[in-house]
Protein backbone atom coordinates (compact mmCIF):
# COMPACT_ATOMS: atom_id res chain seq x y z
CA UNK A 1 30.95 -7.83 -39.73
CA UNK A 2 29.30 -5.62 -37.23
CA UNK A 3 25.60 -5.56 -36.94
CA UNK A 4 23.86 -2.10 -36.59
CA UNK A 5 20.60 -2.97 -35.95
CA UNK A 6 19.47 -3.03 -32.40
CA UNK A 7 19.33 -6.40 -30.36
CA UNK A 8 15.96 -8.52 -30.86
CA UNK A 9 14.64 -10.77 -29.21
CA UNK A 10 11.20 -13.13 -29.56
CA UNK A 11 9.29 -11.04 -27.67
CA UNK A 12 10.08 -8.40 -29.85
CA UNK A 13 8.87 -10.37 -32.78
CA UNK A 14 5.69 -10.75 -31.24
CA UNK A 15 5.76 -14.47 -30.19
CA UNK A 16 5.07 -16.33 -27.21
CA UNK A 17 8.39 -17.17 -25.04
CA UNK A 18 9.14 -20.69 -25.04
CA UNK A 19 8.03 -22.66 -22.83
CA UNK A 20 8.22 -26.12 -23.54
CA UNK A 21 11.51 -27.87 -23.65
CA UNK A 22 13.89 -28.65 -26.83
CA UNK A 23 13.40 -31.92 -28.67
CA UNK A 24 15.26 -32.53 -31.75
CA UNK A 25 13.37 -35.37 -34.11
CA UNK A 26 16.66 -36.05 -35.64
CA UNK A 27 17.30 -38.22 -31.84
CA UNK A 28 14.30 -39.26 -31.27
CA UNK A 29 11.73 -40.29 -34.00
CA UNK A 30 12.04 -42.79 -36.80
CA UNK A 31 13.46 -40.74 -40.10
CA UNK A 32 13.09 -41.89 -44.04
CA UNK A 33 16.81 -41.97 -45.30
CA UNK A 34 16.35 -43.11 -48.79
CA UNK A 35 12.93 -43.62 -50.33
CA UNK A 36 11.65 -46.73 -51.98
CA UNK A 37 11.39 -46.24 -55.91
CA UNK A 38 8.66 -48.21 -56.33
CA UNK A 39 6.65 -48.66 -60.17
CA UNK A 40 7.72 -48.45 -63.63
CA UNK A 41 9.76 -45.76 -64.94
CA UNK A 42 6.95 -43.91 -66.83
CA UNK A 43 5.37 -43.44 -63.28
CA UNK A 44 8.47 -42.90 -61.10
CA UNK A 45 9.01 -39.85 -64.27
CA UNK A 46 5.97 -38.76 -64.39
CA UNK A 47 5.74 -38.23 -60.68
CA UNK A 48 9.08 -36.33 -60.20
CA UNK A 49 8.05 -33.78 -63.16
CA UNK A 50 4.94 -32.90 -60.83
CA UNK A 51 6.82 -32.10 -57.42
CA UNK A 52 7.14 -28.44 -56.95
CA UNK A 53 10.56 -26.83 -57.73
CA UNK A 54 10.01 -23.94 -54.68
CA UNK A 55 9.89 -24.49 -51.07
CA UNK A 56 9.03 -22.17 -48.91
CA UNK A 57 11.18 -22.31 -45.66
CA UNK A 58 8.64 -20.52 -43.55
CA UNK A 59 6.30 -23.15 -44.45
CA UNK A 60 8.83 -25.71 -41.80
CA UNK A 61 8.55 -25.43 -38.07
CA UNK A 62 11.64 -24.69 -36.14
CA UNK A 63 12.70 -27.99 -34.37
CA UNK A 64 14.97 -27.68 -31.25
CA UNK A 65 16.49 -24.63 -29.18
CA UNK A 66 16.91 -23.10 -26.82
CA UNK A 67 20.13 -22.11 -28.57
CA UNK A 68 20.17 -23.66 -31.89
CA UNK A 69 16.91 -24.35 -33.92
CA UNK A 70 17.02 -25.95 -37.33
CA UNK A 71 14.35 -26.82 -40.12
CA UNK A 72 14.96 -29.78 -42.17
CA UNK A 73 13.70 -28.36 -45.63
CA UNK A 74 14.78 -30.27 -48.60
CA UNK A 75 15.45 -34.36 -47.95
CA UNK A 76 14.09 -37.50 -49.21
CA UNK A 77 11.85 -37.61 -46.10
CA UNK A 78 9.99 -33.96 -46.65
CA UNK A 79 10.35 -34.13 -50.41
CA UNK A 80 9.75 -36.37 -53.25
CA UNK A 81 12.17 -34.40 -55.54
CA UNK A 82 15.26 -35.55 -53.89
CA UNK A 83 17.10 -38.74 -53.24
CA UNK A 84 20.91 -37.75 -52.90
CA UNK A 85 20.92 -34.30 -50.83
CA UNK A 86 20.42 -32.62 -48.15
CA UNK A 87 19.78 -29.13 -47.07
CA UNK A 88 18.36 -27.64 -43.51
CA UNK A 89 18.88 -24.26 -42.28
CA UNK A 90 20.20 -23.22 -38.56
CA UNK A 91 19.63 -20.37 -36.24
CA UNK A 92 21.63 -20.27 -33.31
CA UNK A 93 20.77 -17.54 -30.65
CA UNK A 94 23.24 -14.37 -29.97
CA UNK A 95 26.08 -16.44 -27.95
CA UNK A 96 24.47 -19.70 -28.91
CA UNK A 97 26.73 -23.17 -30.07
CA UNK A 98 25.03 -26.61 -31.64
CA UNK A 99 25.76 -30.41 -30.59
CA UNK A 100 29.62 -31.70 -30.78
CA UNK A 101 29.16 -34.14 -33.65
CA UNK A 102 30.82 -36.20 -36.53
CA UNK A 103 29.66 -37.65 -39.88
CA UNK A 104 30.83 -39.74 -42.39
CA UNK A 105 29.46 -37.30 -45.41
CA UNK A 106 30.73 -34.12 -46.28
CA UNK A 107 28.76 -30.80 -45.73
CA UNK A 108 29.11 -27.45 -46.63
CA UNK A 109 27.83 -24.64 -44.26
CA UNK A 110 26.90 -21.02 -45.72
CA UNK A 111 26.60 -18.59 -43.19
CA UNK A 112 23.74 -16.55 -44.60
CA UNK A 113 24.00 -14.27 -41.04
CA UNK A 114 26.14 -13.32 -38.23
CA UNK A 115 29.67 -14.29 -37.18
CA UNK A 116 31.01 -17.44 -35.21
CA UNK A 117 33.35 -20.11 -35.83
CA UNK A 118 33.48 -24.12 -36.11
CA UNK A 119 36.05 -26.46 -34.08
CA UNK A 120 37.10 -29.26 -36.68
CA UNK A 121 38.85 -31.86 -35.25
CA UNK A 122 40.61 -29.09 -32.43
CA UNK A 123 40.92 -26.57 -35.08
CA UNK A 124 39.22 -23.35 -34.64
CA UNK A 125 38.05 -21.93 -38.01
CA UNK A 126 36.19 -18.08 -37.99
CA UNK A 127 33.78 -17.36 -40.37
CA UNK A 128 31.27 -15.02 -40.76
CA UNK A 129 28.17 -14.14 -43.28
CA UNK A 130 28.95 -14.33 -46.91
CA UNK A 131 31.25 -17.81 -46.14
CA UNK A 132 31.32 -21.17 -47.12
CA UNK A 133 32.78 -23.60 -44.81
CA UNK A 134 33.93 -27.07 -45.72
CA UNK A 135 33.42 -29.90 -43.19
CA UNK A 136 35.39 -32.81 -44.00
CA UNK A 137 34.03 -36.14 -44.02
CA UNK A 138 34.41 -38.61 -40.59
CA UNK A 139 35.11 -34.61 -38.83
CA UNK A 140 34.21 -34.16 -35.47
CA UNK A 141 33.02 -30.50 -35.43
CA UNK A 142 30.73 -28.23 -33.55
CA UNK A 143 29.70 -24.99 -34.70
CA UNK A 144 29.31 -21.44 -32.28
CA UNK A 145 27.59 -17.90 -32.43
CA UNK A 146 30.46 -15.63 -31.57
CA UNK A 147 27.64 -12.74 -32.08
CA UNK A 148 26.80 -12.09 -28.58
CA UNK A 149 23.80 -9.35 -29.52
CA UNK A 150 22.46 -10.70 -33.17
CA UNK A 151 21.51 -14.53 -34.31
CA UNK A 152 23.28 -16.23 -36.87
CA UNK A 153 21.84 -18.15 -39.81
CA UNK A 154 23.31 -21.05 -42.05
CA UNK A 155 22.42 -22.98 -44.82
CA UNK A 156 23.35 -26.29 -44.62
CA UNK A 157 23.95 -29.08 -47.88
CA UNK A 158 25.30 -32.09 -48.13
CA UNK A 159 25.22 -35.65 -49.57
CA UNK A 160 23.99 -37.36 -46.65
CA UNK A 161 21.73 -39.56 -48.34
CA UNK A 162 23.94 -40.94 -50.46
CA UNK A 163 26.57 -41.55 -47.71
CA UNK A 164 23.83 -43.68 -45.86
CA UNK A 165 22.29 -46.04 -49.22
CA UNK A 166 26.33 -46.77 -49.51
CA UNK A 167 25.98 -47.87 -45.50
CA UNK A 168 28.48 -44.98 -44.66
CA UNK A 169 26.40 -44.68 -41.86
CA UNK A 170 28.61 -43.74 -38.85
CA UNK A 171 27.57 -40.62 -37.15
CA UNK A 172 28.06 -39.87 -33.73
CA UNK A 173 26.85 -36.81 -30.87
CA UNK A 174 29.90 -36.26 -29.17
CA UNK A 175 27.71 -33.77 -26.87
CA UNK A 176 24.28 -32.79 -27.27
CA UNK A 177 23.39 -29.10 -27.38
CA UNK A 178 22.77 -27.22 -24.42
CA UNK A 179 19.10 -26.82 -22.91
CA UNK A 180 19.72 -23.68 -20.98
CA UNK A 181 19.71 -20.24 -23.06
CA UNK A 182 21.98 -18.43 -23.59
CA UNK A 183 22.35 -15.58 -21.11
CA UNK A 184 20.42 -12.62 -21.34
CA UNK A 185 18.27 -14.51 -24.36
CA UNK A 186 15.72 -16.43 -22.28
CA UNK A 187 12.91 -15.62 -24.69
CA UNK A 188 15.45 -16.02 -27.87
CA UNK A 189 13.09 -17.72 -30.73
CA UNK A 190 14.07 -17.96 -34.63
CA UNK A 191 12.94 -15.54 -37.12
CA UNK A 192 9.77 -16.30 -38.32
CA UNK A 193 10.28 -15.26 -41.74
CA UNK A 194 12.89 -18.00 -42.78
């Protein structure tokens, strides 16, 4: 689906250019998979009926870039009310692509803006906003912005959890994302509203 609105950039959001380079805490820092459920079942009850119900995306900071930046919003490290899923969003810049990876767990990816497409295995699949896409477990995919002049932005949920308490825990960068920009979006930054 064609855009009509005219090309923006971070600038034109009114925030600072980045600067400092990419890191993505997924690689680097020490994550909680699965949390301890610790006390008797009265408590562990009492405490889940207390945990909000709403989170508010824009209350995450945007991890990564310069081409793909993702928040990690619901997940048993960031919130008490889940154990079994998943779910971050992604923005990848006009022209932008994500890490070459694979997974044991399932995911599914809804592309809430934009147009692009996934390689699966060596299969090229299009999709654009207002799809769901399927990734199969144990897939090797990477997804792209095909969207050369807008950003594209996906909600991503899956199981992942669960996958690792069972010790399904094989995942694997094939190829980590770029750390140039894409070109012509040197001062690209995600939406601050999401």
């Amino acid at each position: 689906m064609a855009n009509e609105e005219p090309e923006t950039t971070s600038v034109d959001r009114g925030q600072a250019p980045r600067t400092e380079p990419a890191e993505w805490e997924r690689w680097t820092k020490k994550r909680v998979f699965v949390r301890a459920l610790e006390g008797t079942y009265g408590q562990l009850k009492d405490e889940l009926f207390k945990q909000p119900r709403v989170y508010h995306t824009k209350d995450w900071k945007w991890k990564g870039g310069p081409q793909n930046f993702g928040k990690k919003v619901i997940n048993p490290q960031a919130v008490k009310v889940a154990q079994s899923i998943e779910c971050h969003i992604d923005v990848y810049a006009p022209g932008g692509y994500g890490q070459k990876h694979g997974h044991m767990n399932s995911a599914v990816f809804y592309v809430l803006k934009g147009k692009g497409h996934d390689v699966h295995d060596t299969k090229r699949h299009h999709w654009e906003a207002g799809d769901a896409l399927i990734v199969e477990n144990g897939c090797v995919h990477q997804h792209f912005s095909d969207d050369k002049n807008d950003e594209c932005i996906v909600l991503i949920m899956k199981a992942k959890p669960l996958f690792l308490f069972m010790h399904m825990i094989f995942q694997k960068v094939v190829s980590y994302p770029p750390k140039e920009p894409s070109p012509g979006q040197e001062n690209y930054l995600p939406p601050p509203e999401l």
